[in-house]
N, C-alpha and C. Protein backbone atom coordinates (compact mmCIF):
# COMPACT_ATOMS: atom_id res chain seq x y z
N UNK A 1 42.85 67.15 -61.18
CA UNK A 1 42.90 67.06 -62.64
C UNK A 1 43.69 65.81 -63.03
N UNK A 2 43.16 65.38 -64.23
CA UNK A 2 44.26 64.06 -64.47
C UNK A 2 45.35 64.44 -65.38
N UNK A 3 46.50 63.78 -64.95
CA UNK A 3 47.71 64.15 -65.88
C UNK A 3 48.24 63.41 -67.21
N UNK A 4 48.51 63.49 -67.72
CA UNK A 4 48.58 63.10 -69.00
C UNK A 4 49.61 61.70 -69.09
N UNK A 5 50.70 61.70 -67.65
CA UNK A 5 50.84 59.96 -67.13
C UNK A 5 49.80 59.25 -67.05
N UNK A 6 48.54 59.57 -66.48
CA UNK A 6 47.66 58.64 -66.33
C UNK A 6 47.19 58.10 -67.57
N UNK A 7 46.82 58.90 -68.68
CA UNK A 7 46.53 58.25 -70.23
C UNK A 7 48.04 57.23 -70.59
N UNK A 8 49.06 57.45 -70.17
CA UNK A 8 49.49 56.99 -70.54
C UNK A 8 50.24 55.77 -69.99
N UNK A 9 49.83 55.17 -68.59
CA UNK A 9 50.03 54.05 -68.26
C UNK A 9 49.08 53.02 -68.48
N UNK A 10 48.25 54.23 -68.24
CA UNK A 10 46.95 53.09 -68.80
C UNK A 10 46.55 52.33 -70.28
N UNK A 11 47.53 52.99 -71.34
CA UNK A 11 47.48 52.42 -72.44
C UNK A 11 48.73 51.51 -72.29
N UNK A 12 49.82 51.52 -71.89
CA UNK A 12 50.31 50.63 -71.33
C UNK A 12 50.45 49.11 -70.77
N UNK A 13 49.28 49.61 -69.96
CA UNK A 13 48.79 48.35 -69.04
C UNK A 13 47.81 47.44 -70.09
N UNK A 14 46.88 48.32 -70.60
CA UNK A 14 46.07 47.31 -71.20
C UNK A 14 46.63 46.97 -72.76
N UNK A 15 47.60 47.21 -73.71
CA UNK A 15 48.58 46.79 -74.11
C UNK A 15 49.36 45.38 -74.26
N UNK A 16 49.31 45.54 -72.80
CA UNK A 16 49.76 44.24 -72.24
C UNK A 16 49.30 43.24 -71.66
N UNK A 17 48.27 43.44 -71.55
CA UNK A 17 47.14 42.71 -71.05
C UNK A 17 46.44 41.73 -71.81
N UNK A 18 47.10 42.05 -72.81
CA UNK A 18 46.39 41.24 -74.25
C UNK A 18 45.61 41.99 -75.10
N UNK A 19 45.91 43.37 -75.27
CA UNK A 19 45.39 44.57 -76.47
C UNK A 19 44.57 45.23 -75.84
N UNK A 20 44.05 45.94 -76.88
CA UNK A 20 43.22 46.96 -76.39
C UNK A 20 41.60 47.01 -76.41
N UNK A 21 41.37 45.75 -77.17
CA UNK A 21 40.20 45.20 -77.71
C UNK A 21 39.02 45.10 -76.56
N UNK A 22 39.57 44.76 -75.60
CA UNK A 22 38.84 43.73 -74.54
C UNK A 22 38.73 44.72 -73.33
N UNK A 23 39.18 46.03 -72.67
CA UNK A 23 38.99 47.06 -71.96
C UNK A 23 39.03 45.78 -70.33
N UNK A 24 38.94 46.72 -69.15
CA UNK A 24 38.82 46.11 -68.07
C UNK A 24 37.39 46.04 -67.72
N UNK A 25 37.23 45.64 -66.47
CA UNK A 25 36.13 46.39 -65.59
C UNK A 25 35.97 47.04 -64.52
N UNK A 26 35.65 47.71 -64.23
CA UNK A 26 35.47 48.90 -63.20
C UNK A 26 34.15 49.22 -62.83
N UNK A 27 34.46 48.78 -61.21
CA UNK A 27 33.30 49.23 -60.72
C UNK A 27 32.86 50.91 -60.55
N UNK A 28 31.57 51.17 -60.48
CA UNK A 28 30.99 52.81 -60.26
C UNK A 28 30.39 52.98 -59.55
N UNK A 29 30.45 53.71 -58.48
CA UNK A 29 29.45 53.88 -57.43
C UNK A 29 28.43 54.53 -57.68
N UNK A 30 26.70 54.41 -57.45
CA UNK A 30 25.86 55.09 -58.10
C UNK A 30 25.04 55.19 -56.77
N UNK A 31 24.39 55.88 -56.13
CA UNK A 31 23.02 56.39 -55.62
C UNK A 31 22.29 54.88 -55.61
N UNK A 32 21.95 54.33 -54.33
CA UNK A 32 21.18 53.45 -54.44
C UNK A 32 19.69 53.68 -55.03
N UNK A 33 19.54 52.59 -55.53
CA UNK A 33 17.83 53.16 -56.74
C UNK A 33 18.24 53.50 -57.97
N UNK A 34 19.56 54.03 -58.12
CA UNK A 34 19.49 54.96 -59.65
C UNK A 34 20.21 53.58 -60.62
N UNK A 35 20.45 52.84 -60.54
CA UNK A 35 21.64 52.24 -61.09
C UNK A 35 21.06 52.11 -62.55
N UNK A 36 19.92 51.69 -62.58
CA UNK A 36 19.30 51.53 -64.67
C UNK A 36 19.65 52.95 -64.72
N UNK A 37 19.34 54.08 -64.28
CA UNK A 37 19.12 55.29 -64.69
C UNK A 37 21.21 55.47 -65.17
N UNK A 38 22.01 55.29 -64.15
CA UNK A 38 23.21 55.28 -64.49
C UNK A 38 23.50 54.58 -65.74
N UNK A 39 23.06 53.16 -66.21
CA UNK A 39 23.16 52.63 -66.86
C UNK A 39 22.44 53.64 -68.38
N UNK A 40 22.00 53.64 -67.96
CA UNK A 40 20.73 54.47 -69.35
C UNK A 40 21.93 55.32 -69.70
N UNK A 41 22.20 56.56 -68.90
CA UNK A 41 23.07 57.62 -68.98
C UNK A 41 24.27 57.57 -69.43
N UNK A 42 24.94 56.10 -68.94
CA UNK A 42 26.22 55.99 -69.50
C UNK A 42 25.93 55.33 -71.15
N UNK A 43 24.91 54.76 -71.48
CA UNK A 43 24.70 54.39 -72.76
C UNK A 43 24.96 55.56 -73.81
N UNK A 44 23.57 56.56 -73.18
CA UNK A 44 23.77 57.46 -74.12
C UNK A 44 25.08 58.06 -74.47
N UNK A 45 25.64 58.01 -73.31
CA UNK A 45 27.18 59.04 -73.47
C UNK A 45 28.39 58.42 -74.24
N UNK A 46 27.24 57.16 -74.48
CA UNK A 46 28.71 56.08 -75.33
C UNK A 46 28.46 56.84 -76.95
N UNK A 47 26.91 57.03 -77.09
CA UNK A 47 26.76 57.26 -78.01
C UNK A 47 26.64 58.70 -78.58
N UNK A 48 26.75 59.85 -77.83
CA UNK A 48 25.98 61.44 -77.88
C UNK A 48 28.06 61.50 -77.88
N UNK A 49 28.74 60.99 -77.20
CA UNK A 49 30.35 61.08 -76.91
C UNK A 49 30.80 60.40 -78.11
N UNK A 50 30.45 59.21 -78.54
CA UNK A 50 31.38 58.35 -79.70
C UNK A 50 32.33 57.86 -79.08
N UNK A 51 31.90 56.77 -77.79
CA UNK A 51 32.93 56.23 -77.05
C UNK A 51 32.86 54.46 -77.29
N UNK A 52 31.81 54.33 -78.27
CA UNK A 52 31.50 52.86 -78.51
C UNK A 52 32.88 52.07 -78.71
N UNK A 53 33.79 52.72 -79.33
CA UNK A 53 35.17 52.23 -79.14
C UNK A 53 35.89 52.00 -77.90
N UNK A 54 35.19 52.54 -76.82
CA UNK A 54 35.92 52.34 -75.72
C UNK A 54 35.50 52.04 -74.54
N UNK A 55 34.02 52.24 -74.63
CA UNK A 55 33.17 51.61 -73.65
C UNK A 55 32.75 50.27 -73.86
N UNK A 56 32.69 49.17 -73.87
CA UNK A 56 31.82 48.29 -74.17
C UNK A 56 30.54 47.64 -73.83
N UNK A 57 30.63 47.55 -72.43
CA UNK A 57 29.33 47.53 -71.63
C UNK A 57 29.17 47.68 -70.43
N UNK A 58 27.63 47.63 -69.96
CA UNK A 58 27.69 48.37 -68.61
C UNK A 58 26.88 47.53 -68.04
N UNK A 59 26.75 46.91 -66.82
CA UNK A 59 25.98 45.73 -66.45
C UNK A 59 25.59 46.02 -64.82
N UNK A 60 24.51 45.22 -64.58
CA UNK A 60 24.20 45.78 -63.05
C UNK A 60 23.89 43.79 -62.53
N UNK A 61 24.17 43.31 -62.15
CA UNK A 61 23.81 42.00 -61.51
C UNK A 61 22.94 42.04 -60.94
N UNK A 62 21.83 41.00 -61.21
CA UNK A 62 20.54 40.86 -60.42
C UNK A 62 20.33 39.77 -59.99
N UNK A 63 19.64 39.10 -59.09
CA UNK A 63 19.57 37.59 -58.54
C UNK A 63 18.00 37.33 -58.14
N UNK A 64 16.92 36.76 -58.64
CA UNK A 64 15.73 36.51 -58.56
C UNK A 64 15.31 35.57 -57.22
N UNK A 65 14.34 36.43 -56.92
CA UNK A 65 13.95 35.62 -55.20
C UNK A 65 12.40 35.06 -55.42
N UNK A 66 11.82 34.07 -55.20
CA UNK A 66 10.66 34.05 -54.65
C UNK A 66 10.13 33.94 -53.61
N UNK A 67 9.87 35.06 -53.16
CA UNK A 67 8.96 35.02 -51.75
C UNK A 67 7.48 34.70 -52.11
N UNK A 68 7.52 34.36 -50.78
CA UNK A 68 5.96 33.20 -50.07
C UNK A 68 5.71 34.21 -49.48
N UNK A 69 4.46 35.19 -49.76
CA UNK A 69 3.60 35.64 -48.42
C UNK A 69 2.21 35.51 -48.70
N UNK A 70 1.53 35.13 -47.26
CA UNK A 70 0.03 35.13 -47.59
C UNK A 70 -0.10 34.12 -48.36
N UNK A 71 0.48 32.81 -48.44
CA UNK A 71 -0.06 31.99 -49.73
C UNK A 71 0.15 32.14 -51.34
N UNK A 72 1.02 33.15 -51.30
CA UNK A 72 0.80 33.47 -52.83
C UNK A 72 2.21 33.77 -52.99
N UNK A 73 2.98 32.72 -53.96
CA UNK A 73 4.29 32.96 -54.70
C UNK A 73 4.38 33.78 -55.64
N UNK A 74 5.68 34.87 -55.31
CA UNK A 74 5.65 36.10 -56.17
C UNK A 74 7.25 35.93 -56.81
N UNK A 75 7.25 36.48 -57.46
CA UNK A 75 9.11 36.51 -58.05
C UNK A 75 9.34 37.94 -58.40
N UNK A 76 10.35 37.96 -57.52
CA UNK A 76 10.80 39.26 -57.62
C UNK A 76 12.65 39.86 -57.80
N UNK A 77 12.96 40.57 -58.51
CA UNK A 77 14.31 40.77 -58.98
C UNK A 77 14.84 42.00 -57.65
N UNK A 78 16.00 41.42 -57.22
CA UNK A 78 16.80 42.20 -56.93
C UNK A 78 17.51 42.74 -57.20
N UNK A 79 18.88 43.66 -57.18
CA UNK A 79 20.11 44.18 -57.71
C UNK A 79 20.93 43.24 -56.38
N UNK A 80 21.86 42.62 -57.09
CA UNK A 80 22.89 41.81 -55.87
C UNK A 80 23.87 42.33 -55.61
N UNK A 81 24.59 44.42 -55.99
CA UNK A 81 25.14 44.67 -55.13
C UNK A 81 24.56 46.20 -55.64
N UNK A 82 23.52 46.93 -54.71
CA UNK A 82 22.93 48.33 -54.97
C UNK A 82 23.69 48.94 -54.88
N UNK A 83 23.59 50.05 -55.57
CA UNK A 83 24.33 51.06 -55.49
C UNK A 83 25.80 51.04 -56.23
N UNK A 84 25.65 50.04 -56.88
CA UNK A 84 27.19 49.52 -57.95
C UNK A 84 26.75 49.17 -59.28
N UNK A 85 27.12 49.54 -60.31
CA UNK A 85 27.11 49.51 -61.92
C UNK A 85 28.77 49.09 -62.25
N UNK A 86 28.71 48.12 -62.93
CA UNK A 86 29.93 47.31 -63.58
C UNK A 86 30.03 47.76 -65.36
N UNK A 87 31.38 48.73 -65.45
CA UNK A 87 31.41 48.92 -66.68
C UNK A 87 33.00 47.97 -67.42
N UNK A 88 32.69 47.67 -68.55
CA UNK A 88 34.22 47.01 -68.88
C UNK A 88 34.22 48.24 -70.07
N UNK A 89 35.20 48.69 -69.62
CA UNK A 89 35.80 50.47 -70.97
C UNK A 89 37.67 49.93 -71.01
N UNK A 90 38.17 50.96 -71.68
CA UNK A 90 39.45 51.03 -72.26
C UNK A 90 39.51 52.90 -70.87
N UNK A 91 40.15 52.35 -69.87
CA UNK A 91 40.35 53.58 -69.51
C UNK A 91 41.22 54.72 -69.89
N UNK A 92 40.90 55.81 -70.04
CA UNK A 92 41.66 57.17 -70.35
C UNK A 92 40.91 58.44 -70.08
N UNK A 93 41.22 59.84 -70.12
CA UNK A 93 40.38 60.51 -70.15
C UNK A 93 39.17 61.02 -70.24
N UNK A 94 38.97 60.22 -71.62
CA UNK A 94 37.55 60.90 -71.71
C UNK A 94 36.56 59.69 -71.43
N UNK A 95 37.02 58.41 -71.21
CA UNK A 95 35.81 57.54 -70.39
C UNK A 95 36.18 57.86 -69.35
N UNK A 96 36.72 58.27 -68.30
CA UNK A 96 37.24 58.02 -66.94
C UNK A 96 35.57 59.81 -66.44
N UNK A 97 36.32 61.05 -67.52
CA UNK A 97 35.16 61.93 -67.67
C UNK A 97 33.93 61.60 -67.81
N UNK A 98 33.40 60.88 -68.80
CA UNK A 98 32.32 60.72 -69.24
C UNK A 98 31.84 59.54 -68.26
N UNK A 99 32.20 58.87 -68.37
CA UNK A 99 31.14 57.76 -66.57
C UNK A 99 31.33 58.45 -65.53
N UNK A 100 32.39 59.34 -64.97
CA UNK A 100 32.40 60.10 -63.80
C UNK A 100 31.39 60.88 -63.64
N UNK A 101 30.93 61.84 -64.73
CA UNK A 101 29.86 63.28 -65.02
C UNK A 101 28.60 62.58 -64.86
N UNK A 102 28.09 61.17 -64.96
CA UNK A 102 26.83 60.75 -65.40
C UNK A 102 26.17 61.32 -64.06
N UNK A 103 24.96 61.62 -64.08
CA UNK A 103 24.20 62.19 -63.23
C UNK A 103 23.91 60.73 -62.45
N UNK A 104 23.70 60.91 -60.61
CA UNK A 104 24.06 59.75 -60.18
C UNK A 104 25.27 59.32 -59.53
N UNK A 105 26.31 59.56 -60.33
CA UNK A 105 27.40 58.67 -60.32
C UNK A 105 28.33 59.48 -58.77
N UNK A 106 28.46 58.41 -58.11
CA UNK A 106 29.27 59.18 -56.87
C UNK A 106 31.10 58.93 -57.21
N UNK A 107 31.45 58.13 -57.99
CA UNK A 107 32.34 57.88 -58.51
C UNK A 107 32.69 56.33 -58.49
N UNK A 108 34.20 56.22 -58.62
CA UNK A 108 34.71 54.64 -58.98
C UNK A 108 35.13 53.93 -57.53
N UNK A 109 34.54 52.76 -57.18
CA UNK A 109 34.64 52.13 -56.11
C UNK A 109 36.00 51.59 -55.67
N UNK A 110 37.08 51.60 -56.61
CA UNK A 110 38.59 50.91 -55.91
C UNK A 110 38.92 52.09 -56.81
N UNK A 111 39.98 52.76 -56.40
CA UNK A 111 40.75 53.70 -56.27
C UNK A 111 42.26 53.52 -56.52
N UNK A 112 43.67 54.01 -56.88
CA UNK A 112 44.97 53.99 -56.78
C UNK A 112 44.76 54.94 -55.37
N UNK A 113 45.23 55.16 -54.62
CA UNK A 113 45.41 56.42 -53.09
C UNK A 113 46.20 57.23 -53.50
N UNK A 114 47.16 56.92 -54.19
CA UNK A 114 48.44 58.20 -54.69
C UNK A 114 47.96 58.79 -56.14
N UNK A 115 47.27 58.01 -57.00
CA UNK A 115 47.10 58.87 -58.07
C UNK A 115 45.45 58.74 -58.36
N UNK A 116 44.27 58.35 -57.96
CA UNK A 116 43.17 58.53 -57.82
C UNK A 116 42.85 57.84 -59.11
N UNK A 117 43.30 57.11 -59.42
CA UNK A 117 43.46 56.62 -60.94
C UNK A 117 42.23 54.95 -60.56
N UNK A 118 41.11 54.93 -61.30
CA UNK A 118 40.32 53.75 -60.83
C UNK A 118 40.81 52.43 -61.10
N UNK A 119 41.02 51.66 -60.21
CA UNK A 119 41.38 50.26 -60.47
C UNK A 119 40.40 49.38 -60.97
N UNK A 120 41.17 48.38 -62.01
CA UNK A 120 39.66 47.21 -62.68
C UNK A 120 39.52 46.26 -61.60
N UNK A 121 38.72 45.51 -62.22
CA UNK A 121 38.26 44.25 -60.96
C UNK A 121 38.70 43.05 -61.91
N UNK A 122 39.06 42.44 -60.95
CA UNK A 122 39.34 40.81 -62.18
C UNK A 122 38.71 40.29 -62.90
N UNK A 123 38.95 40.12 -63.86
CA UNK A 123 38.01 39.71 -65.33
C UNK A 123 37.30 38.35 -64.65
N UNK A 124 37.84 37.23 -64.29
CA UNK A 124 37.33 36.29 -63.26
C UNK A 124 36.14 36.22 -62.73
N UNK A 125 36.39 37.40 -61.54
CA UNK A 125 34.97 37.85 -60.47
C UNK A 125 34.38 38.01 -61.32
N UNK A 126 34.01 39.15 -62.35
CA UNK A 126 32.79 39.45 -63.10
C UNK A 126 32.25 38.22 -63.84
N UNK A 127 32.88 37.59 -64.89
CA UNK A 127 32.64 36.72 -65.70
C UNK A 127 31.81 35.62 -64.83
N UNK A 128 32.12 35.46 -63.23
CA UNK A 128 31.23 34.54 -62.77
C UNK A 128 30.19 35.54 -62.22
N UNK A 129 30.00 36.75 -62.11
CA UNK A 129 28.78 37.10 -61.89
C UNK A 129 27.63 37.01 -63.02
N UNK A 130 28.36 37.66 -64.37
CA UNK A 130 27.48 37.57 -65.50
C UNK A 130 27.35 35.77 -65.75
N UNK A 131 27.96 34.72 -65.48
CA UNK A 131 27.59 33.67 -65.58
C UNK A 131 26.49 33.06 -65.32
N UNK A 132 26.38 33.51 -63.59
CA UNK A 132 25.22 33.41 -62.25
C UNK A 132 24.11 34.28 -62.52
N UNK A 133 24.55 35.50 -63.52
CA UNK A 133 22.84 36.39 -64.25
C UNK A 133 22.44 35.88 -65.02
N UNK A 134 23.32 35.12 -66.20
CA UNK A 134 22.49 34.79 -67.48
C UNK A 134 21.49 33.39 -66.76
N UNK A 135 22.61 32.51 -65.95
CA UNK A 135 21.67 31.19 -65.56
C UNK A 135 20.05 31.68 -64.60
N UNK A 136 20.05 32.47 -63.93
CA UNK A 136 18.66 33.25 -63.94
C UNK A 136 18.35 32.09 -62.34
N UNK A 137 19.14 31.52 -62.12
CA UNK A 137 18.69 30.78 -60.63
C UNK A 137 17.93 31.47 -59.12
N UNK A 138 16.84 31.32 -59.00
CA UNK A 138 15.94 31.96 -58.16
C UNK A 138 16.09 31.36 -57.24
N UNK A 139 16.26 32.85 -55.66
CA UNK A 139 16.43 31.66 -54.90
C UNK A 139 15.32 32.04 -54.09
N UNK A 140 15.27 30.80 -52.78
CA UNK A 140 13.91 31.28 -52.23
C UNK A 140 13.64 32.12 -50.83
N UNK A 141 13.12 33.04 -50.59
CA UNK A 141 12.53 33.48 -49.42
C UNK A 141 11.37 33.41 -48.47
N UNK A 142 11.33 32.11 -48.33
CA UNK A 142 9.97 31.66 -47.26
C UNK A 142 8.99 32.23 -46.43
N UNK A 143 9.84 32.98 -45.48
CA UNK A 143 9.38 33.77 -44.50
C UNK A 143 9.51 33.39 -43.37
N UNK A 144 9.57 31.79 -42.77
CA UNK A 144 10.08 31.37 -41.59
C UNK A 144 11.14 30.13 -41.78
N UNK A 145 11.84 30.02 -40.49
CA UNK A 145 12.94 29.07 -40.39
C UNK A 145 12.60 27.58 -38.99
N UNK A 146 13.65 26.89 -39.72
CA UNK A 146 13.65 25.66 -38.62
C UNK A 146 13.40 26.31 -37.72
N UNK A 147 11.96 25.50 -36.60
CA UNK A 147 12.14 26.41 -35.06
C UNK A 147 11.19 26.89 -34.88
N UNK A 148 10.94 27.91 -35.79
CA UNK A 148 9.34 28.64 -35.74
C UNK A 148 7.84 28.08 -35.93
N UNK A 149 7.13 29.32 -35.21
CA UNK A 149 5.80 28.61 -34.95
C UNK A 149 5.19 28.90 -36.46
N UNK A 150 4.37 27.82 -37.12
CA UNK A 150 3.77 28.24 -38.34
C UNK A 150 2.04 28.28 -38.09
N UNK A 151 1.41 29.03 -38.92
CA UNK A 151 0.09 28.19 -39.20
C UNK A 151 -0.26 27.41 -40.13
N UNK A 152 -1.06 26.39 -40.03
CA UNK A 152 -1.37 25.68 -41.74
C UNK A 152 -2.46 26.11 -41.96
N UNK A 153 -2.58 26.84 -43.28
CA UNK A 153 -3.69 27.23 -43.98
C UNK A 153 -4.25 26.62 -45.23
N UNK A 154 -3.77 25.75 -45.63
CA UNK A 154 -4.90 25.27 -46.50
C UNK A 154 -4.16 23.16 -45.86
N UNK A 155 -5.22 22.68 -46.74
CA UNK A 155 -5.25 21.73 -46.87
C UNK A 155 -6.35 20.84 -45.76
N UNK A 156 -5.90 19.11 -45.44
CA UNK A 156 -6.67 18.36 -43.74
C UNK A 156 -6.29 19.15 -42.29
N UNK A 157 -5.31 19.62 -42.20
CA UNK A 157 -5.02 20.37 -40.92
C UNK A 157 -4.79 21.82 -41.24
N UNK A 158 -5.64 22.31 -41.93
CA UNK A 158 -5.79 24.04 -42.11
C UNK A 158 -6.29 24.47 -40.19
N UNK A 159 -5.59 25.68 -40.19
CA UNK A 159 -6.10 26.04 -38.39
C UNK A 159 -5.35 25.68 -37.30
N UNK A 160 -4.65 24.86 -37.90
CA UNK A 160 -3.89 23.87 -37.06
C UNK A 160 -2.08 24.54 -37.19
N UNK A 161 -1.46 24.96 -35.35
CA UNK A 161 -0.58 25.13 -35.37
C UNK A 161 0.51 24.45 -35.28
N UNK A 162 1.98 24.68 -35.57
CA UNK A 162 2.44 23.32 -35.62
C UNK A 162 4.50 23.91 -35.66
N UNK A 163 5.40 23.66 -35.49
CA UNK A 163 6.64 24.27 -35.38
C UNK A 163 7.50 23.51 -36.68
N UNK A 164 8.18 24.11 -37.01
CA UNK A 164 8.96 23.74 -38.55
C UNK A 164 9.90 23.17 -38.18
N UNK A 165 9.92 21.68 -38.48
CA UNK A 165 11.12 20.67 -38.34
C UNK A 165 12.02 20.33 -39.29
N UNK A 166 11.47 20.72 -40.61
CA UNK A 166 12.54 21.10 -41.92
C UNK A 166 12.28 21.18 -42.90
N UNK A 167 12.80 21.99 -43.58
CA UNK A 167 12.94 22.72 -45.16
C UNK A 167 13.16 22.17 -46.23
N UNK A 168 12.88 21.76 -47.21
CA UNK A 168 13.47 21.00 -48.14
C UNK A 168 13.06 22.37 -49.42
N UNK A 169 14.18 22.97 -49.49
CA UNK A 169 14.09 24.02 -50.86
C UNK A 169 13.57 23.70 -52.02
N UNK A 170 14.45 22.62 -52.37
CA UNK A 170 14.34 22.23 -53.42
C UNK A 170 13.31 21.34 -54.29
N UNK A 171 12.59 20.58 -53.17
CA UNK A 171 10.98 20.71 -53.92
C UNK A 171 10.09 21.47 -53.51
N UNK A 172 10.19 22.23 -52.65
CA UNK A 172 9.39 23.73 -52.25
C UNK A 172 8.59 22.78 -51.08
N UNK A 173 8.94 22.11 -50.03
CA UNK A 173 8.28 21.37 -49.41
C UNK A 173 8.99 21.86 -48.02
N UNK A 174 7.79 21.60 -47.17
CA UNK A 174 8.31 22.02 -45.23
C UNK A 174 7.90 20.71 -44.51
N UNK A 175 8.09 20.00 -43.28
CA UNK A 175 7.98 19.42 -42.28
C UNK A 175 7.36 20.00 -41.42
N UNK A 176 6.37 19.93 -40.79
CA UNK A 176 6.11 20.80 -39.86
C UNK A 176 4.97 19.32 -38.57
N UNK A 177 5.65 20.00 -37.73
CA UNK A 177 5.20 19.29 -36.80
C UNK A 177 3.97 19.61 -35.59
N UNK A 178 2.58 19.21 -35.99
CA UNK A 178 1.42 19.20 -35.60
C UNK A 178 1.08 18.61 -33.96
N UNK A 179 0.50 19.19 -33.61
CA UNK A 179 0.08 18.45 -32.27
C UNK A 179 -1.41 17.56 -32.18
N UNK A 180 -1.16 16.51 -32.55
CA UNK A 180 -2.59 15.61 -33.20
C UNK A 180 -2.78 14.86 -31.65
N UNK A 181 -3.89 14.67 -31.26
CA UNK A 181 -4.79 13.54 -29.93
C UNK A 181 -3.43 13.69 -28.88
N UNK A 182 -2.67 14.81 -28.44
CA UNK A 182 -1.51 14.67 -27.25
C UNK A 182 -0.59 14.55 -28.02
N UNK A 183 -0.04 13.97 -29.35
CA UNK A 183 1.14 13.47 -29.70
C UNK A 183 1.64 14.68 -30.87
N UNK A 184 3.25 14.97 -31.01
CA UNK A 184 3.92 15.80 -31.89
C UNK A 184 3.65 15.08 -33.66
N UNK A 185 3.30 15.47 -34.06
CA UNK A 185 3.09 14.48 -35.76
C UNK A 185 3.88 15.04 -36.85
N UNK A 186 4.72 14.72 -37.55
CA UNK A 186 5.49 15.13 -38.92
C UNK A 186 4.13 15.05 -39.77
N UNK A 187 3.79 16.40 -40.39
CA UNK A 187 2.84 16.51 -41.79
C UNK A 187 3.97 17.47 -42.60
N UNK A 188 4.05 16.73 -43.80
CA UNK A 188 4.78 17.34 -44.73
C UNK A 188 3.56 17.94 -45.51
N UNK A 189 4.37 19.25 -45.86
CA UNK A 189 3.09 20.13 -46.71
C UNK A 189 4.07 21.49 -47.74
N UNK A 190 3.39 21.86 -48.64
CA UNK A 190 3.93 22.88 -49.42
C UNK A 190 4.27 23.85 -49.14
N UNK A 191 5.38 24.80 -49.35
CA UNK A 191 5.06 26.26 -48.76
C UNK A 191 4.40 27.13 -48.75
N UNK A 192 3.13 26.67 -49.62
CA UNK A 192 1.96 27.77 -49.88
C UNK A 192 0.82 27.43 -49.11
N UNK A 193 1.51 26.41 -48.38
CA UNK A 193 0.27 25.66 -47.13
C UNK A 193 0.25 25.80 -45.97
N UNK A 194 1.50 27.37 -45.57
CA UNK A 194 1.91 27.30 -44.02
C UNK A 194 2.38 28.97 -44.41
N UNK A 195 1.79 30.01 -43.03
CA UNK A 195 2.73 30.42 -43.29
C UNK A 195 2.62 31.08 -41.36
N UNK A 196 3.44 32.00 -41.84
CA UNK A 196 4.52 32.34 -40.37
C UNK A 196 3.61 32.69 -39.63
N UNK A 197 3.32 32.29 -37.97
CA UNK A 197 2.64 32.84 -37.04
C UNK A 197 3.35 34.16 -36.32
């Protein structure tokens, strides 16, 4: 059960922290898969509870990949840490209750050990995660690395096998090295022009 010290260091702390306005953040442990559903749940409870005063928001970090398979670039969203929902609240009782109860929720990921009391995370760390979500930077997943055997499928040497001599991400371009009349050959080609043997 929580004791009625705990409401009251915690108004304390954030007090001093620079008011009460601005709440911490605290991580929540959720059921990998469920985390929108956590998110959904804790919304409502901001609102079915009347905690809009004390919850402020609830955020899940995602980081966009495009994978190459088969020739065909897809973009696809990840969660960049599953199974974790980031809330910034004013902790006390009845938020500490009300995000704990959400269906889902396995509880708060940093802990006090002596008083079970959830610790925030540095305003810092988060602020550069939500920084790195809003900028929306995709990164890429190819499917093979320096080293490996590729095939080339489209283009003058479609059919033609050949080993990856280097990556260049950033114009979506590979090196790959062909075996033309006996000799090793650098053909630079796209990543939608090779893919993994």
């Amino acid at each position: 059960m929580v004791t009625e010290s705990f409401v009251s260091e915690e108004s304390d702390s954030t007090e001093s922290d620079g008011g009460i306005s601005g709440g911490n953040w605290f991580i929540v442990q959720t059921y990998s898969g469920h985390e929108a559903n956590v998110k959904q749940h804790i919304q409502q409870a901001i609102q079915t509870l009347d905690l809009g005063d004390k919850i402020f928001d609830v955020f899940i970090p995602t980081v966009e990949e495009i994978q190459i398979k088969a020739g065909q670039r897809k973009t696809v969203t990840h969660k960049k840490f599953p199974g974790y929902v980031f809330v910034r609240m004013l902790l006390d009782d009845d938020t500490w209750r009300a995000v704990k109860n959400v269906p889902s929720v396995s509880g708060f990921a940093a802990s006090n050990s002596e008083t079970g009391r959830p610790l925030p995370m540095p305003d810092e760390e988060v602020d550069q995660l939500i920084k790195e979500d809003e900028l929306g930077q995709a990164t890429f997943n190819i499917g093979f690395e320096v080293g490996e055997s590729v095939l080339v499928i489209d283009g003058p040497f479609s059919d033609m096998l050949g080993e990856v001599d280097s990556i260049d991400i950033d114009r979506g371009r590979v090196r790959v090295m062909v075996s033309m009349f006996g000799r090793e050959t650098p053909v630079d080609l796209d990543f939608l022009q090779v893919e993994k043997q």
